[in-house]
Each structure stands twice: as C-alpha cells, then as structure tokens.
PDB file of N, CA and C in Angstrom:
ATOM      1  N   UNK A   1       0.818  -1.192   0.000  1.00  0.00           N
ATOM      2  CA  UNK A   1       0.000   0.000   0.000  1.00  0.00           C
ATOM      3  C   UNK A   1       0.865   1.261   0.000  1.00  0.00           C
ATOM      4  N   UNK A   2       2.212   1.411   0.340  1.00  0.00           N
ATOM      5  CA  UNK A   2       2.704   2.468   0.739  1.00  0.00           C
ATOM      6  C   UNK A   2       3.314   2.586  -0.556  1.00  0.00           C
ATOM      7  N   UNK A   3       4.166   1.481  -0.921  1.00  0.00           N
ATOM      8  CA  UNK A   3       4.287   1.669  -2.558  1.00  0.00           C
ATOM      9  C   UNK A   3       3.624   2.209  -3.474  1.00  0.00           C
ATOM     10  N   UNK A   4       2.340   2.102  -3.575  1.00  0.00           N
ATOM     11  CA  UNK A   4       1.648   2.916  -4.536  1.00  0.00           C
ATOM     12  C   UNK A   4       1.010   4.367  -3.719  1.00  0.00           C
ATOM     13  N   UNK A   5       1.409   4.544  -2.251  1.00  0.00           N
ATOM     14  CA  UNK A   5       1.021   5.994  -2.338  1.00  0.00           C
ATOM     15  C   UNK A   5       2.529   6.695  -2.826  1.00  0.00           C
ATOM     16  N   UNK A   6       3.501   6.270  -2.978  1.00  0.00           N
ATOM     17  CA  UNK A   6       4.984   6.711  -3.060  1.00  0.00           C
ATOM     18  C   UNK A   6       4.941   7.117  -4.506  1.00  0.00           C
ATOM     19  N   UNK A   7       4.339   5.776  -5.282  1.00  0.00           N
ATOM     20  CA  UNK A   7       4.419   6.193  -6.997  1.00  0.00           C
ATOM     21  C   UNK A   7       3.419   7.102  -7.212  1.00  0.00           C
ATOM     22  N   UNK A   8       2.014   7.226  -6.502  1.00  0.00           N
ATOM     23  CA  UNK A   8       1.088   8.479  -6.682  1.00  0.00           C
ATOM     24  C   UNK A   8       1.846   9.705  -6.334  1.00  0.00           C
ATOM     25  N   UNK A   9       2.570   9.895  -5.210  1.00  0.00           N
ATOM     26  CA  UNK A   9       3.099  11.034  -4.846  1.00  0.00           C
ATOM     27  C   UNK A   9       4.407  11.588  -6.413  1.00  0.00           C
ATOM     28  N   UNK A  10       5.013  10.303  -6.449  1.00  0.00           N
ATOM     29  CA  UNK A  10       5.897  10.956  -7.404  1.00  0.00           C
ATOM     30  C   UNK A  10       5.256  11.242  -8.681  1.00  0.00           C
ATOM     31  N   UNK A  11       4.380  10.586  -9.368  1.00  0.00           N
ATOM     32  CA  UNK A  11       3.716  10.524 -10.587  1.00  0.00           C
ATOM     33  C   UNK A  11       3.011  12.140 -10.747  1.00  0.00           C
ATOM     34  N   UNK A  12       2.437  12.558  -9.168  1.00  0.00           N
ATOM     35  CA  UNK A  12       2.067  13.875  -9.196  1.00  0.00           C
ATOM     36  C   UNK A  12       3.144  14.946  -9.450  1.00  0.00           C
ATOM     37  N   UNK A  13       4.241  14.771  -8.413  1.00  0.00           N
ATOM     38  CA  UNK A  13       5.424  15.362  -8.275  1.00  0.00           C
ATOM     39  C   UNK A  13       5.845  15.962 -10.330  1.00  0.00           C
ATOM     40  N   UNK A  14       5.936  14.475 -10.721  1.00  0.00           N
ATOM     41  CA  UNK A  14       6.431  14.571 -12.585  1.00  0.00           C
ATOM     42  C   UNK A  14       5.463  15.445 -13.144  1.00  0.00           C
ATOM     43  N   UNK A  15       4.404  15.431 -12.701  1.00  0.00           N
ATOM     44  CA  UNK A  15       3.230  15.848 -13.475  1.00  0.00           C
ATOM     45  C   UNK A  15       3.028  17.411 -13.272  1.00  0.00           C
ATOM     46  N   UNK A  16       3.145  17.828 -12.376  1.00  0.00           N
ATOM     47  CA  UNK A  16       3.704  19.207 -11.690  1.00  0.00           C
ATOM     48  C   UNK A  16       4.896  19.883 -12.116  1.00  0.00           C
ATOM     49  N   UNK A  17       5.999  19.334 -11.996  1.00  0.00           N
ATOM     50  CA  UNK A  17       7.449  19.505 -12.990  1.00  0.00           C
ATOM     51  C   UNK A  17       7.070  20.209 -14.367  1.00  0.00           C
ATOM     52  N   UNK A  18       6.551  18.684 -15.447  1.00  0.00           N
ATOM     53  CA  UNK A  18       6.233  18.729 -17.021  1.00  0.00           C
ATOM     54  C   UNK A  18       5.428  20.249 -16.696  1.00  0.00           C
ATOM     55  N   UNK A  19       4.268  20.649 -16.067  1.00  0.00           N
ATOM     56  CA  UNK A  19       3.471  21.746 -16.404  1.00  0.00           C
ATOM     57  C   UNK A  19       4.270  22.543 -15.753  1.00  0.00           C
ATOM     58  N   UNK A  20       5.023  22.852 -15.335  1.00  0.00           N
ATOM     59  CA  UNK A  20       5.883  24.282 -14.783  1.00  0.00           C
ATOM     60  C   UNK A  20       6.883  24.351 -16.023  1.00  0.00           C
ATOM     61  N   UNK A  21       7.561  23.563 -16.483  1.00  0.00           N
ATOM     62  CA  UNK A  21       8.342  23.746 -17.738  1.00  0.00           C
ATOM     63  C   UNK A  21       7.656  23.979 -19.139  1.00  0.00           C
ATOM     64  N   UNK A  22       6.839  23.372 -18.809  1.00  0.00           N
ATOM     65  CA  UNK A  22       6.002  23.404 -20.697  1.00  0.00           C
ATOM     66  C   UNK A  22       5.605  24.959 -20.429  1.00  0.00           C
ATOM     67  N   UNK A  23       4.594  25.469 -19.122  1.00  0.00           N
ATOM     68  CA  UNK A  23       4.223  27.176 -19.362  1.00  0.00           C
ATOM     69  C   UNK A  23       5.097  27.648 -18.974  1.00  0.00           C
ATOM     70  N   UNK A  24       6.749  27.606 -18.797  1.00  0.00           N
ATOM     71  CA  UNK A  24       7.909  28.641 -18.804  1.00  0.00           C
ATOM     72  C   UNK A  24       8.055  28.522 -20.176  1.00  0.00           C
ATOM     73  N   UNK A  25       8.257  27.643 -21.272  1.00  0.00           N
ATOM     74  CA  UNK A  25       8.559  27.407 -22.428  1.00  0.00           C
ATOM     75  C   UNK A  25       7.303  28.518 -23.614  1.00  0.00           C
ATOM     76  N   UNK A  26       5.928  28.237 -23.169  1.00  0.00           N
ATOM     77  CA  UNK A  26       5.037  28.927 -23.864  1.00  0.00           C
ATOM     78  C   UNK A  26       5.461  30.376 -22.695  1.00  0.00           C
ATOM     79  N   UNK A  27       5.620  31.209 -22.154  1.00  0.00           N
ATOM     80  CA  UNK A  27       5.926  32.149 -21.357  1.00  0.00           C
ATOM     81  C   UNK A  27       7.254  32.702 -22.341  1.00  0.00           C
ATOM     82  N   UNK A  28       7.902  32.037 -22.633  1.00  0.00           N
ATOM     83  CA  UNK A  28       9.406  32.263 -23.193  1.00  0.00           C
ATOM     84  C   UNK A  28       8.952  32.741 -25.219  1.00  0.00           C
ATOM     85  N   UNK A  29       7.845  31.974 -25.377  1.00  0.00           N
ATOM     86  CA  UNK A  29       7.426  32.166 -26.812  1.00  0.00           C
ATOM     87  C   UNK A  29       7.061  32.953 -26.708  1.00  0.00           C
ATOM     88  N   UNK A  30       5.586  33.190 -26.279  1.00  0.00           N
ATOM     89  CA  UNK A  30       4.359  34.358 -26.322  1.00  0.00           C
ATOM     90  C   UNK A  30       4.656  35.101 -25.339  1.00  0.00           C
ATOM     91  N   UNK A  31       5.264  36.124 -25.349  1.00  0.00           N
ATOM     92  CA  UNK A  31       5.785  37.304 -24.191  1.00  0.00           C
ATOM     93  C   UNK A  31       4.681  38.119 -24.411  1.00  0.00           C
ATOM     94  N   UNK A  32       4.225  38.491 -22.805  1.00  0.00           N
ATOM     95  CA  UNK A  32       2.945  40.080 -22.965  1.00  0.00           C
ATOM     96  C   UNK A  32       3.778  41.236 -23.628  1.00  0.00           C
ATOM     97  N   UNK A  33       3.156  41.658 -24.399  1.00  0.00           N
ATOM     98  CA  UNK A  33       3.797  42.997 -24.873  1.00  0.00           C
ATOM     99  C   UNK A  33       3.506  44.025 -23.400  1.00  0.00           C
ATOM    100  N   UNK A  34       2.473  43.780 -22.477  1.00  0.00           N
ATOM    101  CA  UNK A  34       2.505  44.625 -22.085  1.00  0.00           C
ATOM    102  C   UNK A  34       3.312  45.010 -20.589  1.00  0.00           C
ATOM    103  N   UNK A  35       4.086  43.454 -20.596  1.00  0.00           N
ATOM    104  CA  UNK A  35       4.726  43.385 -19.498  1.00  0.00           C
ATOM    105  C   UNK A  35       6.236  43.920 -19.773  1.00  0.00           C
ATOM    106  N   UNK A  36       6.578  44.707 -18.663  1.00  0.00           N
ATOM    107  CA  UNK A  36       7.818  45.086 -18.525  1.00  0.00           C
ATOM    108  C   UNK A  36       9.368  44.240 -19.511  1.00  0.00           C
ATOM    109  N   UNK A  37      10.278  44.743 -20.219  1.00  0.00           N
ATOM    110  CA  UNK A  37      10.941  43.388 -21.032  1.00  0.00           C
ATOM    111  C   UNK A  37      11.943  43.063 -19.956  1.00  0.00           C
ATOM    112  N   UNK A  38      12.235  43.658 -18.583  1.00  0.00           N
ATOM    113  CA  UNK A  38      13.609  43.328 -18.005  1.00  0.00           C
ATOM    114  C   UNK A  38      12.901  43.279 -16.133  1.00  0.00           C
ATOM    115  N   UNK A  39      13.011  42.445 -15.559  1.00  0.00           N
ATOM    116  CA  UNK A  39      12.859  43.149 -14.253  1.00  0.00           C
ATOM    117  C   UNK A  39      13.519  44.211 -13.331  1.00  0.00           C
ATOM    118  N   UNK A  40      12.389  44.905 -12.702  1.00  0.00           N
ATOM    119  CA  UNK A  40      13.085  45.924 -12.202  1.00  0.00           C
ATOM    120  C   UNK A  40      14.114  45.791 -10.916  1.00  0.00           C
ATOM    121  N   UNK A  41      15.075  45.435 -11.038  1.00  0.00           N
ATOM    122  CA  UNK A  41      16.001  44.826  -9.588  1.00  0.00           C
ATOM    123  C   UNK A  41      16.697  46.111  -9.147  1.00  0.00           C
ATOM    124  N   UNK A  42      16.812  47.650 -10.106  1.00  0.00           N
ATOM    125  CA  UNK A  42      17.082  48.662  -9.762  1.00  0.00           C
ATOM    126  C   UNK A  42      16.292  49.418  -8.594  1.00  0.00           C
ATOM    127  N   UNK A  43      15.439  49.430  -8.273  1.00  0.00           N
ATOM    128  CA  UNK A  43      14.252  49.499  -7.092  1.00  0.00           C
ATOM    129  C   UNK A  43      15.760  48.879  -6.010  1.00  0.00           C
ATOM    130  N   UNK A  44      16.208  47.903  -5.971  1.00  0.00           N
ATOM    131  CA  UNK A  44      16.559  47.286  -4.790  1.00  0.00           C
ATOM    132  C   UNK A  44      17.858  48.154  -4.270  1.00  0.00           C
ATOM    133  N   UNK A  45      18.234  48.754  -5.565  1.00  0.00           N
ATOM    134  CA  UNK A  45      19.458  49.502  -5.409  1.00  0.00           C
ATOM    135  C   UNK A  45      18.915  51.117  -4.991  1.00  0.00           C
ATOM    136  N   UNK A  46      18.181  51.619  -5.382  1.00  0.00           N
ATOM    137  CA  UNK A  46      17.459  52.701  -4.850  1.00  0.00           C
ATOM    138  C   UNK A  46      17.233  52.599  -3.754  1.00  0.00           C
ATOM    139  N   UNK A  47      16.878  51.471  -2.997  1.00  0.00           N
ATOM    140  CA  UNK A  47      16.514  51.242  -2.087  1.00  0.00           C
ATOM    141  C   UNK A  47      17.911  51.535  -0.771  1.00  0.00           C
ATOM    142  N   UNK A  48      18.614  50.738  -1.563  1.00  0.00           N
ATOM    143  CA  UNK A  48      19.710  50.690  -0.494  1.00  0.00           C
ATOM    144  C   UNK A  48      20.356  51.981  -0.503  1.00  0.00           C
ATOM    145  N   UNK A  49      20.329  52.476  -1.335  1.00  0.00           N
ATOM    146  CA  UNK A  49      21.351  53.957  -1.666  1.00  0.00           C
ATOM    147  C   UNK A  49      20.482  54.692  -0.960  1.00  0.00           C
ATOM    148  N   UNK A  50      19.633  55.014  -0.545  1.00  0.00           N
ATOM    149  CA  UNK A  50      18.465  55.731   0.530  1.00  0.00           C
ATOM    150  C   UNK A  50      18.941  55.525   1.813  1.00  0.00           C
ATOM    151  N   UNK A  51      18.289  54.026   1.976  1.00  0.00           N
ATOM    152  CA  UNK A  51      18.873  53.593   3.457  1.00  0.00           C
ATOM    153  C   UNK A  51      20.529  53.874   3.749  1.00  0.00           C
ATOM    154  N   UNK A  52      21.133  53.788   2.864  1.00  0.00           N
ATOM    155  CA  UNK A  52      22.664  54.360   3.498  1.00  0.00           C
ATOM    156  C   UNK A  52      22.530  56.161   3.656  1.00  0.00           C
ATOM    157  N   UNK A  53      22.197  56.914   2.736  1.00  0.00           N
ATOM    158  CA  UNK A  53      21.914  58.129   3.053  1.00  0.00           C
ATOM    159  C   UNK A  53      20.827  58.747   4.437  1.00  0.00           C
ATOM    160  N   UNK A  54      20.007  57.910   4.878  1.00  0.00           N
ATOM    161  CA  UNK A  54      19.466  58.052   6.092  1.00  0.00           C
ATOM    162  C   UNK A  54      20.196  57.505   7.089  1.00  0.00           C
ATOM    163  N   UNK A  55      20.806  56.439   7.126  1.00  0.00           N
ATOM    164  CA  UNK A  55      21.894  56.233   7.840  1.00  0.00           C
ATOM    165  C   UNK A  55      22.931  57.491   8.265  1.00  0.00           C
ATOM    166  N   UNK A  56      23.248  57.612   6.900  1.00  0.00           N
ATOM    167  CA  UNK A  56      24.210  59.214   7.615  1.00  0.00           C
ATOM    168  C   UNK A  56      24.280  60.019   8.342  1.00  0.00           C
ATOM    169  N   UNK A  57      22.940  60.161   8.237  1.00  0.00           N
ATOM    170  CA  UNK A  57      22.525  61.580   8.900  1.00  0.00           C
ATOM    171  C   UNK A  57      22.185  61.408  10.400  1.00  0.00           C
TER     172      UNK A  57
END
C-alpha cells in the first residue's frame, strides 16, 4: 500500500514539474507585450542607496 502511495506522490510530483516547464517554455514564446521586457532589480538599489543616506545623517 505504501508503494503505490509513493508512486502516486511521485507521478504527481512529474506531473507538476512537465506543467511548470512546458508554461515557462510557452511564457518564453508568447511574451505580454505589455509586461515590462527586463525586471526591475534597480528598485533594490534605490533602495539601499536611501537607506545608506538616512543612515548618515
């Protein structure tokens, strides 16, 4: 019995995998035009360059 909850668990596990890769793959084709083309990771640097300038003071 535990055997086949082990192969259900993994069979889900594969099945979960395949659909996270197949819609990164269609994600990678069909890009929103209306979404941003780069993420914004500059925010994080703004961020910090603030917090050191309040720091200063």
């Amino acid at each position: 019995m535990s055997l086949l909850a082990i192969a259900a668990l993994l069979y889900l596990g594969l099945a979960l995998g395949f659909i996270l890769v197949v819609d990164n793959l269609v994600g990678l084709v069909f890009r929103d035009p209306r979404a941003p083309a780069q993420p914004s990771f500059f925010n994080i640097g703004r961020a910090f360059a603030a917090s050191q300038k309040l720091s200063r003071k």
